[in-house]
PDB file of N, CA and C in Angstrom:
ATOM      1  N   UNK A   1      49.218  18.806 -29.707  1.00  0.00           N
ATOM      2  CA  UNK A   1      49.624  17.741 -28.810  1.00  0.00           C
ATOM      3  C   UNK A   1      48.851  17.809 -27.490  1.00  0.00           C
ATOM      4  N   UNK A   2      49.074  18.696 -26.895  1.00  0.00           N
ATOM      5  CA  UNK A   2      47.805  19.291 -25.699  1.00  0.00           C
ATOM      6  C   UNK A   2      46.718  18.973 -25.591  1.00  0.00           C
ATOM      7  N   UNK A   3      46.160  19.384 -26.875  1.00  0.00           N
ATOM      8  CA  UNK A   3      44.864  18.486 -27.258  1.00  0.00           C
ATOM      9  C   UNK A   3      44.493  17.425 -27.406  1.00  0.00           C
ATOM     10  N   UNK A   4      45.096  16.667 -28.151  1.00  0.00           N
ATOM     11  CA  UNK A   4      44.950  15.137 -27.646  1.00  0.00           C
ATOM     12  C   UNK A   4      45.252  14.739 -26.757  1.00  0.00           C
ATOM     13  N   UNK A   5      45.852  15.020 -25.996  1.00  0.00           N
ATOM     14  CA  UNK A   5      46.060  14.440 -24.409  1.00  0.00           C
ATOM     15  C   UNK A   5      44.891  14.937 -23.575  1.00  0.00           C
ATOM     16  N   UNK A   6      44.057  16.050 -23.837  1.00  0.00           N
ATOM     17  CA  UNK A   6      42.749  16.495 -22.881  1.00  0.00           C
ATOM     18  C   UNK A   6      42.216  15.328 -23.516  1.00  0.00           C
ATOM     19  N   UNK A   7      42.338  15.169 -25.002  1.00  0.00           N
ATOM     20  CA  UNK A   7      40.806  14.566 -25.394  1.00  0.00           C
ATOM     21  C   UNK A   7      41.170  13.015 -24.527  1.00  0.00           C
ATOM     22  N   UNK A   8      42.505  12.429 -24.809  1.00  0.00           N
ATOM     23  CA  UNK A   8      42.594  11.061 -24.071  1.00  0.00           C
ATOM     24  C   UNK A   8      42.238  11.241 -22.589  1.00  0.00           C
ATOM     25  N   UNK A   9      42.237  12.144 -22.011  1.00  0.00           N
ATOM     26  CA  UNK A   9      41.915  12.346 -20.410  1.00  0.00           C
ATOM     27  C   UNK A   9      40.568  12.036 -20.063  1.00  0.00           C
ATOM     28  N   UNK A  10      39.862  13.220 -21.280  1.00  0.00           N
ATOM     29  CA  UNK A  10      38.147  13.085 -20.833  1.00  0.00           C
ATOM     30  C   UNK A  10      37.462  11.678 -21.160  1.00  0.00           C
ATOM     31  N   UNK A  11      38.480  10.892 -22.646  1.00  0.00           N
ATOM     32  CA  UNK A  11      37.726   9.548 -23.041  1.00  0.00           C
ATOM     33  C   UNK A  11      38.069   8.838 -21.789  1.00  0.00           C
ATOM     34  N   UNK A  12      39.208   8.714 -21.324  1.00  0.00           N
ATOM     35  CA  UNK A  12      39.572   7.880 -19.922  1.00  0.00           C
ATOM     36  C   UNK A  12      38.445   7.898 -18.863  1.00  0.00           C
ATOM     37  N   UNK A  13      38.243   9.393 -18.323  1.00  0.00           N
ATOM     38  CA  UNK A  13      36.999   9.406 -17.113  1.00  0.00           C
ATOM     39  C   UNK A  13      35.703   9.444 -17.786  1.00  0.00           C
ATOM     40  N   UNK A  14      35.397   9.072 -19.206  1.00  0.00           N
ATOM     41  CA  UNK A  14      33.923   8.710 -19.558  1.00  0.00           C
ATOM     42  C   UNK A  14      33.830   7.369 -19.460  1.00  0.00           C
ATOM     43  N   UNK A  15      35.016   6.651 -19.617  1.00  0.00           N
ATOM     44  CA  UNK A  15      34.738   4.986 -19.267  1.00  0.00           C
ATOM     45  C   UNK A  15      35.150   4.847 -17.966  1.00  0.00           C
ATOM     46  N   UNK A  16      35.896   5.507 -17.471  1.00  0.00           N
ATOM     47  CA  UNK A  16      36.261   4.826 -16.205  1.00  0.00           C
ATOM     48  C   UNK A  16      34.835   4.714 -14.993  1.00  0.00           C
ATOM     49  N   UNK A  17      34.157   6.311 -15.296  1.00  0.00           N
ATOM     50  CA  UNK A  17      33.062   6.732 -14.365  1.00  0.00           C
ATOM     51  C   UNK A  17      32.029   5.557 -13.856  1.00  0.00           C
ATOM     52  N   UNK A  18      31.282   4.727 -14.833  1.00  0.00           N
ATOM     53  CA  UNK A  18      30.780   3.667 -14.773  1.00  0.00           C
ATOM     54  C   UNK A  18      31.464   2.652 -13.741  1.00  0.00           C
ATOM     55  N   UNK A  19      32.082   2.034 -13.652  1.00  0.00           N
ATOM     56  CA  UNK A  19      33.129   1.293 -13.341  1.00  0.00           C
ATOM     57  C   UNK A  19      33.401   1.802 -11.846  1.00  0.00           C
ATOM     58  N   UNK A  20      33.707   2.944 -11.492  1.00  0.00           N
ATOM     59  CA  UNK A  20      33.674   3.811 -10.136  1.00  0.00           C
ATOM     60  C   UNK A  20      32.827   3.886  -9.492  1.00  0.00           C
ATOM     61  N   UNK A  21      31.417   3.956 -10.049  1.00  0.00           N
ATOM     62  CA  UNK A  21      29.906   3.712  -9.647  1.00  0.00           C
ATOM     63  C   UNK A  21      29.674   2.726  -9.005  1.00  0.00           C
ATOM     64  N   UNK A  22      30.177   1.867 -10.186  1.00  0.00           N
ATOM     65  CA  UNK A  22      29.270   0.857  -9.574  1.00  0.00           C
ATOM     66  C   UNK A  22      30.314  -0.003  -8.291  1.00  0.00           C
ATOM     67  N   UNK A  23      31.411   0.444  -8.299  1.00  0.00           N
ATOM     68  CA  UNK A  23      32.287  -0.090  -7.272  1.00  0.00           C
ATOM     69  C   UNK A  23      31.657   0.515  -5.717  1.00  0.00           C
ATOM     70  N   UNK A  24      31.568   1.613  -5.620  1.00  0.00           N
ATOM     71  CA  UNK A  24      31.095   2.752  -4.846  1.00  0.00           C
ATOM     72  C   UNK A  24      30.087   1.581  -3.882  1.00  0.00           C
ATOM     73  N   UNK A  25      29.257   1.452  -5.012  1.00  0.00           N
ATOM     74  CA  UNK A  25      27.845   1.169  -4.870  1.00  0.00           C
ATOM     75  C   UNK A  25      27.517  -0.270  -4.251  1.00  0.00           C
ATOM     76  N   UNK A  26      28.495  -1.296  -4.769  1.00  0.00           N
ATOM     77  CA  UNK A  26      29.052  -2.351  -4.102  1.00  0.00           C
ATOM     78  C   UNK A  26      29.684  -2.536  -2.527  1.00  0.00           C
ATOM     79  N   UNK A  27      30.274  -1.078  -2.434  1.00  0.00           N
ATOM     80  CA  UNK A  27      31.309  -1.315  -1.715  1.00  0.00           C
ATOM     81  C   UNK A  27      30.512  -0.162   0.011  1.00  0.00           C
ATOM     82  N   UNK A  28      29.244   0.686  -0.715  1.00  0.00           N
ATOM     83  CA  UNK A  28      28.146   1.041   0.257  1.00  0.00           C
ATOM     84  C   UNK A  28      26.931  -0.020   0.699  1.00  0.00           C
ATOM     85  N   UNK A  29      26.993  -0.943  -0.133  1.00  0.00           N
ATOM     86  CA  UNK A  29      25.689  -1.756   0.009  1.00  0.00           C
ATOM     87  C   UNK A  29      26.377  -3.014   1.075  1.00  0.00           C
ATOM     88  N   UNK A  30      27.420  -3.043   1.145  1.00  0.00           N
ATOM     89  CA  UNK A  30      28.343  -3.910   2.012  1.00  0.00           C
ATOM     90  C   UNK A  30      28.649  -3.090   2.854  1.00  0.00           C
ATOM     91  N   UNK A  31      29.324  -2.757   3.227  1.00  0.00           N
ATOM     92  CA  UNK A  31      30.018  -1.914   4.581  1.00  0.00           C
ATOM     93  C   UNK A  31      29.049  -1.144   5.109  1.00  0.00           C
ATOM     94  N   UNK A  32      28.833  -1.116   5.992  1.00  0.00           N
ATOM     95  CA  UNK A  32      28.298   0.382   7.069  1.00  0.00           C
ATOM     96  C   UNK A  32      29.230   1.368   6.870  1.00  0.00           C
ATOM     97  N   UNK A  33      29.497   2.303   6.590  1.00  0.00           N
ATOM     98  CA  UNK A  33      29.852   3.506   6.113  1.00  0.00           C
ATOM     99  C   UNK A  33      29.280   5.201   6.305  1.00  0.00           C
ATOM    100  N   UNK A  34      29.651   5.567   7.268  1.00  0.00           N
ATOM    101  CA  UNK A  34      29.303   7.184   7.351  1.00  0.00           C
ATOM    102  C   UNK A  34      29.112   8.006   5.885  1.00  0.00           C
ATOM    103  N   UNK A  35      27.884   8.376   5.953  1.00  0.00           N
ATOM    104  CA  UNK A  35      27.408   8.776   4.321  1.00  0.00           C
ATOM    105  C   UNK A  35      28.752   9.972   4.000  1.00  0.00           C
ATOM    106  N   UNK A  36      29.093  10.437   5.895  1.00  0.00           N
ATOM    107  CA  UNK A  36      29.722  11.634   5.139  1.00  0.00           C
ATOM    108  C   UNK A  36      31.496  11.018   4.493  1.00  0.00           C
ATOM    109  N   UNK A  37      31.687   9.968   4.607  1.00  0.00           N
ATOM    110  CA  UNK A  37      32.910   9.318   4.199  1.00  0.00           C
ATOM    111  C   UNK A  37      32.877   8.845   2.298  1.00  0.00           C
ATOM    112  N   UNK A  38      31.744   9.046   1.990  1.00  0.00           N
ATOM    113  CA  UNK A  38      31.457   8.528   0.366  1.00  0.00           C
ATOM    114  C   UNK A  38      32.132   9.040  -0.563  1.00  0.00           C
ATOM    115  N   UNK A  39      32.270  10.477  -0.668  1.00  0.00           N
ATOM    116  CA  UNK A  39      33.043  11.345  -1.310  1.00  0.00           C
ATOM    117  C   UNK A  39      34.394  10.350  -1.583  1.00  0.00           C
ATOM    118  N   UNK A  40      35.106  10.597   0.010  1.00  0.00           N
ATOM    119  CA  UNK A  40      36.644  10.286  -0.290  1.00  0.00           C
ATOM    120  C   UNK A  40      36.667   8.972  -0.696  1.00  0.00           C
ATOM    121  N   UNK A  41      35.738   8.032  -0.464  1.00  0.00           N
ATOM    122  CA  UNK A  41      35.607   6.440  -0.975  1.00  0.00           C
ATOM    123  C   UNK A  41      35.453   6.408  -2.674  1.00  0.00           C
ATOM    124  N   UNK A  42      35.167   7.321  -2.759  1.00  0.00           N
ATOM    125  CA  UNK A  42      34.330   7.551  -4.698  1.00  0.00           C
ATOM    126  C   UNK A  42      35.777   8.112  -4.939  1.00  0.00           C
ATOM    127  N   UNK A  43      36.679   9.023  -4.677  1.00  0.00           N
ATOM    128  CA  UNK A  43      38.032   9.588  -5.325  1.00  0.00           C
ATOM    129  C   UNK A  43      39.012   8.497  -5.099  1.00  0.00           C
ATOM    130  N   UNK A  44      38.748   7.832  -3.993  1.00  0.00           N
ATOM    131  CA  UNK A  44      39.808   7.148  -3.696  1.00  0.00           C
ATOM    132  C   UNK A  44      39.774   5.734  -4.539  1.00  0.00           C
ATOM    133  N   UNK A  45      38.493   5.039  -5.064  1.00  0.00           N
ATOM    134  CA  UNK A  45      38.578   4.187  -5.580  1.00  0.00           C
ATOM    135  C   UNK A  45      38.444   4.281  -7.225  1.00  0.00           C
ATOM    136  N   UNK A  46      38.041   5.564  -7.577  1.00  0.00           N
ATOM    137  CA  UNK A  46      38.664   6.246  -8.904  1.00  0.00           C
ATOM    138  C   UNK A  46      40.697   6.247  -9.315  1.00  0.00           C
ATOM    139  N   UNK A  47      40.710   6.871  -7.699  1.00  0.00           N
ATOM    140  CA  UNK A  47      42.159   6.949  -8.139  1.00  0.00           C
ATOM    141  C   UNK A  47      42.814   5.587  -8.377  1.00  0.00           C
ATOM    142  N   UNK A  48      42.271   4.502  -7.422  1.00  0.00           N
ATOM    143  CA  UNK A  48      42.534   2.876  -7.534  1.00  0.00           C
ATOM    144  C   UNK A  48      42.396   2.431  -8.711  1.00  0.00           C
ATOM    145  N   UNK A  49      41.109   2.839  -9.101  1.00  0.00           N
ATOM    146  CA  UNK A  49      41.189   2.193 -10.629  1.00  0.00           C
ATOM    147  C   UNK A  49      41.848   2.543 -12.038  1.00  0.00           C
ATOM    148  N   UNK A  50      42.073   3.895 -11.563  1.00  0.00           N
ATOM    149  CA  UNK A  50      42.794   4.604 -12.116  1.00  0.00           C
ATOM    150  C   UNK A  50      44.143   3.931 -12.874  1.00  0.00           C
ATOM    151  N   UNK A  51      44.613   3.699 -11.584  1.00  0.00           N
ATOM    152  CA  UNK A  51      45.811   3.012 -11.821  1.00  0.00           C
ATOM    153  C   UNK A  51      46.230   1.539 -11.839  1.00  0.00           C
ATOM    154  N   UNK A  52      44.945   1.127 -11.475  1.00  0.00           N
ATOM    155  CA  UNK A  52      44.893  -0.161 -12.124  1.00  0.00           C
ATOM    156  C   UNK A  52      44.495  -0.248 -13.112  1.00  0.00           C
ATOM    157  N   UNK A  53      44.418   0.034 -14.459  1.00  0.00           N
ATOM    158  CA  UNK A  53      43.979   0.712 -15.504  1.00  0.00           C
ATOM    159  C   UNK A  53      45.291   0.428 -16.683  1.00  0.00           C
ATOM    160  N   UNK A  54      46.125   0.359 -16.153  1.00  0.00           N
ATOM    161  CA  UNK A  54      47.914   0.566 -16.916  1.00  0.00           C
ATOM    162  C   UNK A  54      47.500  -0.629 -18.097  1.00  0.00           C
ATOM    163  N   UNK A  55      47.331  -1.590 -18.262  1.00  0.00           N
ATOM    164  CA  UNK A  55      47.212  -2.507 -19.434  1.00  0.00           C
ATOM    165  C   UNK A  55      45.996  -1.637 -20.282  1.00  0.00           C
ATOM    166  N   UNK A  56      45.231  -1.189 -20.074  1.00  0.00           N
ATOM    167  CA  UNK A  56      44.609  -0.906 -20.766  1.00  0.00           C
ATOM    168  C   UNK A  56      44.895   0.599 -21.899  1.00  0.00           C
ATOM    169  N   UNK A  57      45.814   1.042 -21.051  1.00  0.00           N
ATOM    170  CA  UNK A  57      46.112   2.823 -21.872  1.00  0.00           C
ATOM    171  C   UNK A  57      47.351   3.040 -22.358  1.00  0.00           C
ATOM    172  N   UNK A  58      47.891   3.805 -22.472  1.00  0.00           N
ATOM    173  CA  UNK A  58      49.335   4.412 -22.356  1.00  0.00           C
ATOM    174  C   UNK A  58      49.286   5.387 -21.846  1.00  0.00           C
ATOM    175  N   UNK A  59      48.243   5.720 -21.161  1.00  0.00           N
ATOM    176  CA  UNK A  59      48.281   6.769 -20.385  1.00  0.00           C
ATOM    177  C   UNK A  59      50.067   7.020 -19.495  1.00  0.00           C
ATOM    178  N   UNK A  60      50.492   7.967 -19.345  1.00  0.00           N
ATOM    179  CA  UNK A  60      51.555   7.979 -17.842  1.00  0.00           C
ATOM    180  C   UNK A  60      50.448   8.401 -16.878  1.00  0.00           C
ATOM    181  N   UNK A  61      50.835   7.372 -15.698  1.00  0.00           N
ATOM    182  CA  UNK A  61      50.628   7.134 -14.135  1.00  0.00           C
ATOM    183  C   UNK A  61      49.636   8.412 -13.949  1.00  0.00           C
ATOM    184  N   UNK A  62      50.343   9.280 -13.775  1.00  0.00           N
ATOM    185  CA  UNK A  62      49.816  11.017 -13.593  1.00  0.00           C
ATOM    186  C   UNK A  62      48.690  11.417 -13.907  1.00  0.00           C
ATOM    187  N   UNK A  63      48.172  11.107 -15.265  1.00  0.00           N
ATOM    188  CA  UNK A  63      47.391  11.193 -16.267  1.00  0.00           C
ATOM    189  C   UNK A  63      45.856  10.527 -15.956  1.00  0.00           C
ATOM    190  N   UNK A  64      46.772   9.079 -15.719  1.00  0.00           N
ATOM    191  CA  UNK A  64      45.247   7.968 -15.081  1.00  0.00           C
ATOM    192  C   UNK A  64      44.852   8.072 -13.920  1.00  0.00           C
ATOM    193  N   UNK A  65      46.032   8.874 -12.610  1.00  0.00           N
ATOM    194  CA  UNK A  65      45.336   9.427 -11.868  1.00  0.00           C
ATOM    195  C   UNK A  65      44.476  10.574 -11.700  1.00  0.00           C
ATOM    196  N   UNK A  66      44.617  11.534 -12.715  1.00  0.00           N
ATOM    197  CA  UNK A  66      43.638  12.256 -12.901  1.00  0.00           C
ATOM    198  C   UNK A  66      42.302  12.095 -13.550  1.00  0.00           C
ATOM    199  N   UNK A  67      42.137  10.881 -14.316  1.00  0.00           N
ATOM    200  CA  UNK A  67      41.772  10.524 -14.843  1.00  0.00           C
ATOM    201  C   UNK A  67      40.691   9.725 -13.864  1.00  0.00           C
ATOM    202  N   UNK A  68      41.572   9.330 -12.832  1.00  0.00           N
ATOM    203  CA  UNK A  68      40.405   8.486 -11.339  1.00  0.00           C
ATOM    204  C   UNK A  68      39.712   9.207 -10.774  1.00  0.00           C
ATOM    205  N   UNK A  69      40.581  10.245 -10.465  1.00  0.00           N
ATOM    206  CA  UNK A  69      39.869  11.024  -9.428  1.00  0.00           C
ATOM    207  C   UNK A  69      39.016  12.326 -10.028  1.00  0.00           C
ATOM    208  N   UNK A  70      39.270  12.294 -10.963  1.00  0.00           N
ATOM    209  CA  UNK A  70      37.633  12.844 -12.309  1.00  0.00           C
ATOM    210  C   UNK A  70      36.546  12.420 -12.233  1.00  0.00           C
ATOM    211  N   UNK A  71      36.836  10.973 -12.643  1.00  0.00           N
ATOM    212  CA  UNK A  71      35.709   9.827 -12.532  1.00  0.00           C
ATOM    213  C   UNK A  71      34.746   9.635 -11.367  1.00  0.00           C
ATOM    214  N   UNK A  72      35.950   9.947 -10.080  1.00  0.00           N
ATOM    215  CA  UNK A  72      34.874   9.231  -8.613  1.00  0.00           C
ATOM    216  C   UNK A  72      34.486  10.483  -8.338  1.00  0.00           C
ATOM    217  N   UNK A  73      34.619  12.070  -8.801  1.00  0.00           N
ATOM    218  CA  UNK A  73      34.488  12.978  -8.504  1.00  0.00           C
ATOM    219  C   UNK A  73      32.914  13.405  -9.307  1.00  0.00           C
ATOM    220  N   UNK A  74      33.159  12.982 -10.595  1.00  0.00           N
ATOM    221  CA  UNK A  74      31.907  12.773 -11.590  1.00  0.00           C
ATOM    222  C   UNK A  74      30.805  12.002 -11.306  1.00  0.00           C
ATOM    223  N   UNK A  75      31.378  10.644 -10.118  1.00  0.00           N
ATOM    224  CA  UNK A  75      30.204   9.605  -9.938  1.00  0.00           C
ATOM    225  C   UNK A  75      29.759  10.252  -8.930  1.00  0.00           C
ATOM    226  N   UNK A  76      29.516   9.620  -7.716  1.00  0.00           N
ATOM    227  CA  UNK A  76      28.953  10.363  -6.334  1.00  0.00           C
ATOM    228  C   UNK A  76      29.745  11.177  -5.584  1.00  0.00           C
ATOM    229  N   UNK A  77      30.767  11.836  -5.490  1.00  0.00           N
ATOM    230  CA  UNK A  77      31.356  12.347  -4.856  1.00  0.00           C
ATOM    231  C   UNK A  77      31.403  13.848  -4.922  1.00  0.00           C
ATOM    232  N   UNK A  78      30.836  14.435  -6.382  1.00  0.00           N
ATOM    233  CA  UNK A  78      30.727  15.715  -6.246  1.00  0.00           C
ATOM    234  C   UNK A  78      29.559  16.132  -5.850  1.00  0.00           C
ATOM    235  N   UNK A  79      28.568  15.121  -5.965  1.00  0.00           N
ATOM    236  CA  UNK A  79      27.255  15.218  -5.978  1.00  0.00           C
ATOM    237  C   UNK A  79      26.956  15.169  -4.095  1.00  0.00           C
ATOM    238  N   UNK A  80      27.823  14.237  -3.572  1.00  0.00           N
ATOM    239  CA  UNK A  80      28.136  13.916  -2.216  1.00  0.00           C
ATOM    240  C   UNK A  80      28.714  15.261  -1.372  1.00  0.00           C
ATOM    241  N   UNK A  81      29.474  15.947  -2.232  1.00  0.00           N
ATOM    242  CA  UNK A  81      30.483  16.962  -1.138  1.00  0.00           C
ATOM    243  C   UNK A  81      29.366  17.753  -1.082  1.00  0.00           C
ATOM    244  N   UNK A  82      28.407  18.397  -1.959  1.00  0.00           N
ATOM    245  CA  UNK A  82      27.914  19.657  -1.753  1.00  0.00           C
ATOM    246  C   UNK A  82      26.713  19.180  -0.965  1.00  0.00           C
ATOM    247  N   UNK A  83      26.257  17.677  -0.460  1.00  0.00           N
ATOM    248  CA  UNK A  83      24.895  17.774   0.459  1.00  0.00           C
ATOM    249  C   UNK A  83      25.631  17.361   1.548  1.00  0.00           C
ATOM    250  N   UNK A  84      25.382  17.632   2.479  1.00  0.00           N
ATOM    251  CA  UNK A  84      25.643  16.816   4.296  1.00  0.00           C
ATOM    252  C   UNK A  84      24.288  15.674   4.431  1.00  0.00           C
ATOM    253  N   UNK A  85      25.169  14.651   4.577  1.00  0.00           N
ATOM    254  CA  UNK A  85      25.140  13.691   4.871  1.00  0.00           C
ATOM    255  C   UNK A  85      24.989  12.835   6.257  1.00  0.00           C
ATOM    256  N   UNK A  86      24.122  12.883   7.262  1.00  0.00           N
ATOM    257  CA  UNK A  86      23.896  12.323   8.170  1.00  0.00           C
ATOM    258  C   UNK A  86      23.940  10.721   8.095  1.00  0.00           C
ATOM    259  N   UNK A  87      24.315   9.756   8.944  1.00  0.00           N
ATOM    260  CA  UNK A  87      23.883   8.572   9.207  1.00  0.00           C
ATOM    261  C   UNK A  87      24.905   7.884   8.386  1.00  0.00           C
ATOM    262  N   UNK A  88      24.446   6.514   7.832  1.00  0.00           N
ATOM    263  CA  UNK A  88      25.367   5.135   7.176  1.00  0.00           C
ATOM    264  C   UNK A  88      24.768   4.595   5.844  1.00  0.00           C
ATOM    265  N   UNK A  89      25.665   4.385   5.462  1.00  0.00           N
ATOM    266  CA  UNK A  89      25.200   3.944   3.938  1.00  0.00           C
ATOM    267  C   UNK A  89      24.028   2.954   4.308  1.00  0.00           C
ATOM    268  N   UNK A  90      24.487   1.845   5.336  1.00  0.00           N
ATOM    269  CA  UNK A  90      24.148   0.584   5.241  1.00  0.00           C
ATOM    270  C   UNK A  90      23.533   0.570   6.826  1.00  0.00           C
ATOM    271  N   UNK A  91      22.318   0.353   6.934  1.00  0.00           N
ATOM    272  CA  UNK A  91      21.641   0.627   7.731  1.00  0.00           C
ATOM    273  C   UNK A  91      20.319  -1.152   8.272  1.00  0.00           C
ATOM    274  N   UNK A  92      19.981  -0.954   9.435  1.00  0.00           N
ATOM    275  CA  UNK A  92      19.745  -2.635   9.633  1.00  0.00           C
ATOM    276  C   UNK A  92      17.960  -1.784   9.713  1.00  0.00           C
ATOM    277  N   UNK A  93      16.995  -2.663   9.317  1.00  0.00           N
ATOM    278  CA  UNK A  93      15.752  -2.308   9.107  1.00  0.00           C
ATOM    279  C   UNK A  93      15.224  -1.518  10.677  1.00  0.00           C
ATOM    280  N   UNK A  94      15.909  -2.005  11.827  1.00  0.00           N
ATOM    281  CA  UNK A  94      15.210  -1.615  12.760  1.00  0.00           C
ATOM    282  C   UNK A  94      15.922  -0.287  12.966  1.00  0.00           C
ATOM    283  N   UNK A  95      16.762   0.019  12.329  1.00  0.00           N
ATOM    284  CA  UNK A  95      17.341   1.896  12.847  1.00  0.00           C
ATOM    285  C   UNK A  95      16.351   2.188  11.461  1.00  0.00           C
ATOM    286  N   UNK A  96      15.786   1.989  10.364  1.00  0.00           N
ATOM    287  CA  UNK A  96      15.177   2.577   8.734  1.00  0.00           C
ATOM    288  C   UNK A  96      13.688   2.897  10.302  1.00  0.00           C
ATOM    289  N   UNK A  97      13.471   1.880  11.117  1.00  0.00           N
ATOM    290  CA  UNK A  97      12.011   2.041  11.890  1.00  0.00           C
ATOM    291  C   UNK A  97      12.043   2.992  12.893  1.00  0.00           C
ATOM    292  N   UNK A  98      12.866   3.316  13.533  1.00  0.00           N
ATOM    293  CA  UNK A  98      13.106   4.293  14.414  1.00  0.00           C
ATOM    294  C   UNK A  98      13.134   5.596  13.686  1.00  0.00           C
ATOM    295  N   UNK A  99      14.173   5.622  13.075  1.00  0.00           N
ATOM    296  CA  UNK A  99      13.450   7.162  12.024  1.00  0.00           C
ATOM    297  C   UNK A  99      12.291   7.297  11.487  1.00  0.00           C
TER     298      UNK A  99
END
């Protein structure tokens, strides 16, 4: 029983991950955003989708939140915690010229 519930966990954050990405990625290419804020934006909108997610699973609640915050942790956010991050996602050509 255990086991199928890991295996439904990991199938959950192999589809969800995509989906977290590209939200991320949407949601940096719009906003000005402190690079070092990406992390918690990538868990936090994992965990969002997470649980907006309920028609699609039978997951319980618990489950799909782990299941989010896998996902945004898997997309940029783990990859995000371990570099420091200076500056803004979203940057206007004349600060790209000054550096």
């Amino acid at each position: 029983m255990e086991h199928e519930i890991m295996q439904e966990l990991l199938l959950f954050v192999t589809v969800l991950s995509p989906f977290v990405v590209g939200s991320v990625e949407v949601i940096k290419r719009t906003i000005p955003l402190p690079k070092n804020y990406v992390p918690l934006l990538s868990v936090g909108t994992g965990l969002l989708l997470g649980s907006l997610a309920y028609p699609l699973t039978d997951m319980d609640l618990v489950l799909r939140l782990w299941a989010g915050a896998g996902a945004g942790l898997s997309g940029t956010g783990l990859f995000e915690i371990v570099n420091r991050r200076d500056g803004f996602t979203k940057s206007s050509k004349e600060d790209r010229e000054k550096e």
